[in-house]
C-alpha atoms as a PDB file:
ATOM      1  CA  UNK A   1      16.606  28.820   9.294  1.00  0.00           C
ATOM      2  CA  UNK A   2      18.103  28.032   5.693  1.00  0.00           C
ATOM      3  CA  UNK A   3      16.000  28.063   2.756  1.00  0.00           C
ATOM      4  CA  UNK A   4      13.712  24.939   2.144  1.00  0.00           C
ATOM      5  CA  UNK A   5      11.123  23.620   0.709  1.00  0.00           C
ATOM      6  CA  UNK A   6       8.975  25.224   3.355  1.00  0.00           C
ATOM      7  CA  UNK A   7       5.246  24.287   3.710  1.00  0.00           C
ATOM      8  CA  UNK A   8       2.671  27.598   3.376  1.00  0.00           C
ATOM      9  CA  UNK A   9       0.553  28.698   5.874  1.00  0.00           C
ATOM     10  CA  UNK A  10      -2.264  26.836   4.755  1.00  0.00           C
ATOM     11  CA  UNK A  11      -0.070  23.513   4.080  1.00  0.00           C
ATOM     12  CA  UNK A  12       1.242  23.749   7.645  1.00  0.00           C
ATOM     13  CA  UNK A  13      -2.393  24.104   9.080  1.00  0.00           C
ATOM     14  CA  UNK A  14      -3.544  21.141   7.044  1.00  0.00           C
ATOM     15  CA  UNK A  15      -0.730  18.764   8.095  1.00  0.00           C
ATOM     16  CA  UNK A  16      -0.907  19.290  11.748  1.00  0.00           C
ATOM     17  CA  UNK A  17      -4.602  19.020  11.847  1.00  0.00           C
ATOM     18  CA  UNK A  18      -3.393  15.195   9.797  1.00  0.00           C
ATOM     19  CA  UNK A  19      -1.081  14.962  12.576  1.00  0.00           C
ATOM     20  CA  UNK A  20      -3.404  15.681  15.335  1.00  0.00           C
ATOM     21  CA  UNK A  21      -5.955  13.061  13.522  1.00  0.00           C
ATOM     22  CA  UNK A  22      -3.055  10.523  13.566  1.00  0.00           C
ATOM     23  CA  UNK A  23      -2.366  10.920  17.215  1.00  0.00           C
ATOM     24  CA  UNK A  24      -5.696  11.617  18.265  1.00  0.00           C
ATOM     25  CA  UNK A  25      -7.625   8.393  16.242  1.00  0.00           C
ATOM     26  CA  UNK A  26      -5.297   5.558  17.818  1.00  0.00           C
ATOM     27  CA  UNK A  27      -6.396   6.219  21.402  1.00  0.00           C
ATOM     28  CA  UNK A  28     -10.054   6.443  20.665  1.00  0.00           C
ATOM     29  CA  UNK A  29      -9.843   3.206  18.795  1.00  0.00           C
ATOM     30  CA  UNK A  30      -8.237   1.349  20.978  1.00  0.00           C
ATOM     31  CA  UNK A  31     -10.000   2.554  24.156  1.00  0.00           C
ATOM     32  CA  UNK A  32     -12.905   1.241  22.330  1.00  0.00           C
ATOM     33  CA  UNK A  33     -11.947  -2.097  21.415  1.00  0.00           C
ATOM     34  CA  UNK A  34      -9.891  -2.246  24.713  1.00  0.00           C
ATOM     35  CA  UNK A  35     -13.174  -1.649  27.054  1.00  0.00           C
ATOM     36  CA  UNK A  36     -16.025  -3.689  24.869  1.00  0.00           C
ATOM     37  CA  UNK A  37     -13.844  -6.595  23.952  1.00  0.00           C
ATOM     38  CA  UNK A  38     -10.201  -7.020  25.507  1.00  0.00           C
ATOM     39  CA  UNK A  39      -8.522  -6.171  22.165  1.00  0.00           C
ATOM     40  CA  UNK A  40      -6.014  -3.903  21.038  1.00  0.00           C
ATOM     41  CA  UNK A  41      -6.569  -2.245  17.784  1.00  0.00           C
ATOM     42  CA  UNK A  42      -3.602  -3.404  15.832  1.00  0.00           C
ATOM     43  CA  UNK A  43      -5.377  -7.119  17.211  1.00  0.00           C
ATOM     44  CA  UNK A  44      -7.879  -6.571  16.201  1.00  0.00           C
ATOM     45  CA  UNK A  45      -6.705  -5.649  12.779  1.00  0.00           C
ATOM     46  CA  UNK A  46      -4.583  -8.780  12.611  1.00  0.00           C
ATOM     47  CA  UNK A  47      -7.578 -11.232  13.296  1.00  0.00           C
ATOM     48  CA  UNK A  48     -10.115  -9.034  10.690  1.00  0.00           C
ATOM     49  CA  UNK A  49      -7.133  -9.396   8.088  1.00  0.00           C
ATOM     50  CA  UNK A  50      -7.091 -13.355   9.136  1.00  0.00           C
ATOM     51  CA  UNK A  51     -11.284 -13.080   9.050  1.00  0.00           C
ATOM     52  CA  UNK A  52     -11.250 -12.568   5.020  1.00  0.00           C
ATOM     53  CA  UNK A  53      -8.462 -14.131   3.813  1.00  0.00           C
ATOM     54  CA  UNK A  54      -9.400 -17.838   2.337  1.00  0.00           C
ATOM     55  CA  UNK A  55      -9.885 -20.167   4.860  1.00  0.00           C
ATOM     56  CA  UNK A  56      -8.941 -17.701   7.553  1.00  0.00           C
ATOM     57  CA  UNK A  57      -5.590 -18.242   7.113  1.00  0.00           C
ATOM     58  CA  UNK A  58      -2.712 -16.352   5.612  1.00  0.00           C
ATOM     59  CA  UNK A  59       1.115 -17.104   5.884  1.00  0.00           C
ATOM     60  CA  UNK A  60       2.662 -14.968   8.379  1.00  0.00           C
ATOM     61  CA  UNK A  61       4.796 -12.946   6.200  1.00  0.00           C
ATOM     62  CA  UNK A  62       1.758 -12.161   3.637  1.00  0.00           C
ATOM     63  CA  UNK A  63      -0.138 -10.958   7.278  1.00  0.00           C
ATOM     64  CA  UNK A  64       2.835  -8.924   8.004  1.00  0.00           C
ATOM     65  CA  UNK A  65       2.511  -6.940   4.425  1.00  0.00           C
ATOM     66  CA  UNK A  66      -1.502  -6.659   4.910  1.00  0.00           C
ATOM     67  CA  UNK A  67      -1.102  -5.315   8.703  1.00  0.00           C
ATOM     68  CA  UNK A  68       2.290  -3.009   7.712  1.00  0.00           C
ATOM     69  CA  UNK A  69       3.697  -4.907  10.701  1.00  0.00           C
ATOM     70  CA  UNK A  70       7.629  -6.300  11.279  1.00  0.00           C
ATOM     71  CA  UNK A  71       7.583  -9.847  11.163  1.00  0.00           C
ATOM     72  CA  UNK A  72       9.161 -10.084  15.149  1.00  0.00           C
ATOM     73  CA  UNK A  73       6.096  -7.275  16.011  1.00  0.00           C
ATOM     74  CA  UNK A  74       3.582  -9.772  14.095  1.00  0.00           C
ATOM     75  CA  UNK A  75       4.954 -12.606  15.558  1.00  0.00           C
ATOM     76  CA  UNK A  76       4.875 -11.189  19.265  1.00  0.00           C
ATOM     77  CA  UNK A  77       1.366 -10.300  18.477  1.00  0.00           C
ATOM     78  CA  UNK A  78       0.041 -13.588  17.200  1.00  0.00           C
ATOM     79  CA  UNK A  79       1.739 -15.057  20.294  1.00  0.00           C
ATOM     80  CA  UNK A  80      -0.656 -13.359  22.473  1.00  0.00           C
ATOM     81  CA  UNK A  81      -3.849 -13.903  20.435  1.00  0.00           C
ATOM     82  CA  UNK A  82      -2.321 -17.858  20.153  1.00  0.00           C
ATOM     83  CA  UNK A  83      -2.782 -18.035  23.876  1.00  0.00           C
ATOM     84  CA  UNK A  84      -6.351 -16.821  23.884  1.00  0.00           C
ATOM     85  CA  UNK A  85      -7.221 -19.244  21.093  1.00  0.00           C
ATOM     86  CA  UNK A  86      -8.021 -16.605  18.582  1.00  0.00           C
ATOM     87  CA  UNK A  87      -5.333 -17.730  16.477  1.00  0.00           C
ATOM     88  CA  UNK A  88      -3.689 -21.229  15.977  1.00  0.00           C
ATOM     89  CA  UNK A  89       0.132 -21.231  14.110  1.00  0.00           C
ATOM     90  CA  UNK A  90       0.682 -24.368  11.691  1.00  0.00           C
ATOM     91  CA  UNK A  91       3.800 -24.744   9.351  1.00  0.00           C
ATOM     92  CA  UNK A  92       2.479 -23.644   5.493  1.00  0.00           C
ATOM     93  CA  UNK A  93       2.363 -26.961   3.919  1.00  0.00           C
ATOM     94  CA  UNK A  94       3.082 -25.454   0.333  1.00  0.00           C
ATOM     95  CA  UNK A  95       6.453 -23.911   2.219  1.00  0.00           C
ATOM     96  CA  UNK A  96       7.763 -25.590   5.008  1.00  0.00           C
ATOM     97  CA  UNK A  97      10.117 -23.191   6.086  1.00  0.00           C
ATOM     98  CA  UNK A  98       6.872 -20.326   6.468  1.00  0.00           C
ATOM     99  CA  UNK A  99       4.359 -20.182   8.980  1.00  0.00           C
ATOM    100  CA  UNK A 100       0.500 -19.802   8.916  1.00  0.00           C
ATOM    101  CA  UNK A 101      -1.419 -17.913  10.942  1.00  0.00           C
ATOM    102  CA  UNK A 102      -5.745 -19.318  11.394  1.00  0.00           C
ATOM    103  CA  UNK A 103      -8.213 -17.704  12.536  1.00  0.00           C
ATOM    104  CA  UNK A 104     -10.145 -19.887  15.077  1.00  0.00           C
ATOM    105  CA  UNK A 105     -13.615 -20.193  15.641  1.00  0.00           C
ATOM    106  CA  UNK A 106     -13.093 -18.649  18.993  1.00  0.00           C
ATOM    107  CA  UNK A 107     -11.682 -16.107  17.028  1.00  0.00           C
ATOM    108  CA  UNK A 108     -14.052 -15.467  14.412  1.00  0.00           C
ATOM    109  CA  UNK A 109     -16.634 -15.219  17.066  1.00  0.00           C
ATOM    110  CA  UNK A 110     -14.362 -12.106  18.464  1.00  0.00           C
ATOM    111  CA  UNK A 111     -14.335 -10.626  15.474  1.00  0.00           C
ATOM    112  CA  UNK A 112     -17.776 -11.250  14.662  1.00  0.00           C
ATOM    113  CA  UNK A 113     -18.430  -9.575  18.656  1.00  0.00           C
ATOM    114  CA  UNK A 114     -16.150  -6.734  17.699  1.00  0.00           C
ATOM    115  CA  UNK A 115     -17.013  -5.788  14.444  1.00  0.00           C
ATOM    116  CA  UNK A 116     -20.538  -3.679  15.450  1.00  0.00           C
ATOM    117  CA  UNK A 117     -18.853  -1.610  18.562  1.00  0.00           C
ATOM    118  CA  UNK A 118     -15.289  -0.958  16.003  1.00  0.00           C
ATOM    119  CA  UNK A 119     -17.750   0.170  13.124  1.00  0.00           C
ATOM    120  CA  UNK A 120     -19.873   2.617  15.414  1.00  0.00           C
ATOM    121  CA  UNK A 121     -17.120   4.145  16.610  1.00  0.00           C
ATOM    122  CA  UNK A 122     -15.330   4.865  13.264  1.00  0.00           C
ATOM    123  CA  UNK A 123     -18.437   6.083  11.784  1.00  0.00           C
ATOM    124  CA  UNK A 124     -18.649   8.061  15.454  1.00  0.00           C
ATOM    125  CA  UNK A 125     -15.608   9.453  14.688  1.00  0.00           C
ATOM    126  CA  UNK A 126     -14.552  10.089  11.347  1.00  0.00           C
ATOM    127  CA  UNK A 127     -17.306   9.164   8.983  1.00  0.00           C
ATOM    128  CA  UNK A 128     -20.462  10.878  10.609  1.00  0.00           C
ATOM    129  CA  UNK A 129     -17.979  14.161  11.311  1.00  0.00           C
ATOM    130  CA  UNK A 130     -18.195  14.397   6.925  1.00  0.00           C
ATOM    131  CA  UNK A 131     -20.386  15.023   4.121  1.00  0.00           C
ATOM    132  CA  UNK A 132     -20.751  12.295   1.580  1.00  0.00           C
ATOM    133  CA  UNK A 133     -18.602  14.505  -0.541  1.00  0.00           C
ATOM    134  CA  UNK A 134     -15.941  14.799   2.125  1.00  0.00           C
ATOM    135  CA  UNK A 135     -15.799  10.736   2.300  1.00  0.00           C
ATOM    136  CA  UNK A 136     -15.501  10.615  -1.548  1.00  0.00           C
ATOM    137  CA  UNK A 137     -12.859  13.007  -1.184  1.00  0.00           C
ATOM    138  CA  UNK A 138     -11.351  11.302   2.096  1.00  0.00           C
ATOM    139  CA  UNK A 139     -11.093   8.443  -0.043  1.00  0.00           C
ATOM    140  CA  UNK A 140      -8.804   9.958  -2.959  1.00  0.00           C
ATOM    141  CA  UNK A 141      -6.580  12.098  -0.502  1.00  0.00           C
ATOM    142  CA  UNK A 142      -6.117   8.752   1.318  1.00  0.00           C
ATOM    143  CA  UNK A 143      -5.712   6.925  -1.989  1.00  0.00           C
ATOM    144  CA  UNK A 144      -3.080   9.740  -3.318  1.00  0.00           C
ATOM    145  CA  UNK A 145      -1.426   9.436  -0.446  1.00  0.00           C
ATOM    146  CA  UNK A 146      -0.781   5.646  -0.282  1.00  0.00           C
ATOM    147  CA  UNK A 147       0.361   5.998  -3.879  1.00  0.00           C
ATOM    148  CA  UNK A 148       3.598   7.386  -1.806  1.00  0.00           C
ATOM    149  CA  UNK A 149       3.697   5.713   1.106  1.00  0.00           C
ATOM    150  CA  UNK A 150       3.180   2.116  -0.542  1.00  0.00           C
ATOM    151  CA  UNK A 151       4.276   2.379  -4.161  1.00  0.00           C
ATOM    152  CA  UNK A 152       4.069  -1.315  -4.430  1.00  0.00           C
ATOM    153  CA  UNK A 153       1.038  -2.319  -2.910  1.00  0.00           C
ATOM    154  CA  UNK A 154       2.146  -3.949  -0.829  1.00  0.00           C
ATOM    155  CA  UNK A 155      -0.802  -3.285   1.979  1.00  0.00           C
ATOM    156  CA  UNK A 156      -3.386  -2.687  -1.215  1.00  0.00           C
ATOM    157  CA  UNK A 157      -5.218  -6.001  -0.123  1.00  0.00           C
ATOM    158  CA  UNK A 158      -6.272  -4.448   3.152  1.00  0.00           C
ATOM    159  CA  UNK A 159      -7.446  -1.439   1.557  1.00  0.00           C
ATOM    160  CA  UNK A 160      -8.588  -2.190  -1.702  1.00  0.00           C
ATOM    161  CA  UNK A 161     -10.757  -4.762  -1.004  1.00  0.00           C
ATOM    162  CA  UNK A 162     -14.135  -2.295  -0.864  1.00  0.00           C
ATOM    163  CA  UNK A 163     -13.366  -0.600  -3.922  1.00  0.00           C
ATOM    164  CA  UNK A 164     -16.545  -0.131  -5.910  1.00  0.00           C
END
């Protein structure tokens, strides 16, 4: 092995236990969503992003930034909650060459039906597993963390919105 900027002992043993969270927490949630209500996490995501935005509606691209998605995953996505009637696709009329993406009220009422069984399984899972000092600190790690991963912002509306 060449010399690097090598992690310690410690470092090493706090990013794989990260890693196994990363690998671990996708499964559980969508098992979850999957068995009490037919959805997929990352749809599930999409439609709560949709569910408080104004109007329920955001232009796809601005859904793309708030869900950290590609615009052809997005799209492929939306397609399949379109043909459940969760979501409805209209041109942008500010933009006609961008599309918008609605929440439906068949949709809403999926979210609404979702929301409970999602948020007893994170607290389940993550937030119940830590002191109230751990979440305050699970907060700023996540928060320093972001500062890397999105310098711009550019998914700050999805998790900023709850700042106190």
């Amino acid at each position: 092995m060449s010399d690097g900027p090598w992690l310690s002992k410690d470092e090493l043993a706090s990013w794989m236990r990260l890693v196994a969270v990363l690998e671990l927490l996708p499964g559980v949630l969508d098992s979850q969503l999957r068995r009490d209500d037919g959805l997929m996490h990352f749809e599930y995501f999409v439609l709560a992003m949709l569910s408080e935005a104004p109007d329920r509606t955001l232009q796809m691209r601005d859904l793309a930034a708030r869900t950290n998605a590609t615009l052809p995953r997005l799209s492929h996505v939306v397609r399949r909650l379109e043909e459940r009637g969760l979501v409805a696709r209209t041109p942008c009329p500010q933009d006609r060459r961008a599309t918008n993406a609605s929440l439906t009220d068949t949709g809403w009422a999926a979210v609404r039906a979702a929301a409970p069984g999602h948020a007893a399984t994170v607290r389940e899972y993550v937030i119940d597993a830590l002191s109230p000092e751990q979440v305050d600190q699970l907060k700023g790690i996540s928060a320093a963390i972001l500062s890397r991963l999105d310098p711009q912002g550019t998914m700050a509306p999805a998790y900023t919105r709850y700042d106190g």
